[in-house]
Protein backbone atom coordinates (compact mmCIF):
# COMPACT_ATOMS: atom_id res chain seq x y z
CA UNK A 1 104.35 30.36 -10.68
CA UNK A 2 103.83 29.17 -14.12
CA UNK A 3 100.61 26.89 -14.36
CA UNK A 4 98.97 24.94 -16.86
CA UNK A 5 95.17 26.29 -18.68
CA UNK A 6 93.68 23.06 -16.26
CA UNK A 7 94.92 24.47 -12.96
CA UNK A 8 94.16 28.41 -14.13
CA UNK A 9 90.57 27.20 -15.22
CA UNK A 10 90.18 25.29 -11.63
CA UNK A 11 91.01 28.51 -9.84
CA UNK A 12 88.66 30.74 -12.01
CA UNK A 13 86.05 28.07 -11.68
CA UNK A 14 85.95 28.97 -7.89
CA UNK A 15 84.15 32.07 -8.47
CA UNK A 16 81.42 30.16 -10.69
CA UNK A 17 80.77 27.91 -7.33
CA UNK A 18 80.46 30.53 -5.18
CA UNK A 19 83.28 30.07 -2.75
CA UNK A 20 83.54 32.22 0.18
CA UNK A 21 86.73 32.09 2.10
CA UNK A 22 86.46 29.73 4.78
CA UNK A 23 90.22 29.94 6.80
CA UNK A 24 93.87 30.00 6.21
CA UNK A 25 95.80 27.84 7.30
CA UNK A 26 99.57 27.80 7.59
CA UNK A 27 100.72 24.23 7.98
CA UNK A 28 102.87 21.28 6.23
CA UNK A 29 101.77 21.18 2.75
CA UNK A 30 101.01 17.25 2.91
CA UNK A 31 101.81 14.35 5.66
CA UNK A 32 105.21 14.14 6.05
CA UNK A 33 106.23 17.16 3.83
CA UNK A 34 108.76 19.46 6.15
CA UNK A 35 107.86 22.68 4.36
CA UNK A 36 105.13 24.85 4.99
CA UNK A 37 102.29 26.93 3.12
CA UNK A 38 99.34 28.78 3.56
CA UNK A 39 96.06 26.97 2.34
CA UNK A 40 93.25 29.34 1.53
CA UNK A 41 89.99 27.19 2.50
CA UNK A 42 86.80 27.81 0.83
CA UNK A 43 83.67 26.68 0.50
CA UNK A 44 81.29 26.41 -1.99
CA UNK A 45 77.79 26.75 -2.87
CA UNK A 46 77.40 22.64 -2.66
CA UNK A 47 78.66 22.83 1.26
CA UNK A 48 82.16 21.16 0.01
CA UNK A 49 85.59 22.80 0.30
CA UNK A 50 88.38 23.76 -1.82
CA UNK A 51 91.69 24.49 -1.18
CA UNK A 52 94.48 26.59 -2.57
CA UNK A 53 98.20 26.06 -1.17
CA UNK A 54 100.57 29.15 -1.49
CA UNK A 55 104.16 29.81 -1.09
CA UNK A 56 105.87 32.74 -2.06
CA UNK A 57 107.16 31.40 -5.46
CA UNK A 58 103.07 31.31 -6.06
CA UNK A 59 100.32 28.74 -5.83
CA UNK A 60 101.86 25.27 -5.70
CA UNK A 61 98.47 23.26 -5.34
CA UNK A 62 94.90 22.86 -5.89
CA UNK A 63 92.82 20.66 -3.54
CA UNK A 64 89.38 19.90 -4.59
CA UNK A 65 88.86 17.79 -1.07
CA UNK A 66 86.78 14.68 -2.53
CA UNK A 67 83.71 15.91 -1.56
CA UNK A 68 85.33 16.83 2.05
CA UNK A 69 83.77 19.91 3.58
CA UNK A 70 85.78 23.48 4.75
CA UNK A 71 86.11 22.40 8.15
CA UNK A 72 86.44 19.02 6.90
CA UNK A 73 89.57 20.16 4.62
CA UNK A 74 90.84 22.53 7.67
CA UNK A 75 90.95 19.27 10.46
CA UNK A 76 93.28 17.55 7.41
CA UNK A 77 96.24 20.30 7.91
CA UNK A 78 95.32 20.57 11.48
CA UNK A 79 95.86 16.64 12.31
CA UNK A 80 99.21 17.01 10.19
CA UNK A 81 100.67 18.59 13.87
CA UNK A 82 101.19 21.77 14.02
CA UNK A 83 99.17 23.49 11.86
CA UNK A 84 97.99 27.72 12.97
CA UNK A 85 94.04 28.22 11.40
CA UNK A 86 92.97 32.00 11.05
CA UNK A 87 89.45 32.04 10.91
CA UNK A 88 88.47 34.88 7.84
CA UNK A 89 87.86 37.39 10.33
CA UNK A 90 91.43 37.19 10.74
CA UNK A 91 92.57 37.67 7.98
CA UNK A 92 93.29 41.18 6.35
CA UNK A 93 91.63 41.62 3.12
């Protein structure tokens, strides 16, 4: 999906912090929101978590948590309902 240099740069940045994956989470994209996504949770070298939301039209958000942490950022989707976490051993690389 088309994105602007700001978003790109955010993404790219993630590699200059270190992130690790955390989980993935399939869940509502926000509170309220009836469609669904996967959010790729990592963290970072500072201990706080970042999240990229991905449909298959591309990704259709960046989350930079406000200073939340991974698990932090994974309890968010998972008190939205009825949210399914894979933990990165999980998930096929």
């Amino acid at each position: 999906m088309p994105a602007g240099a700001g978003v790109v740069d955010r993404i790219i940045g993630l590699r200059d912090e270190g992130a690790e994956l955390h989980a993935v989470v399939w869940a509502r994209e926000s509170f309220g929101s009836p469609e669904r996504a996967y959010v790729l949770v990592y963290g970072v070298e500072s201990g706080a978590g970042r999240a990229v939301s991905v449909k298959e039209s591309g990704i259709v958000g960046v989350y930079f948590g406000c200073g939340a942490s991974p698990p932090g950022l994974v309890s968010f989707w998972e008190a939205n309902g009825d949210a399914v976490v894979y933990p990165p051993s999980d998930v096929k690389r």
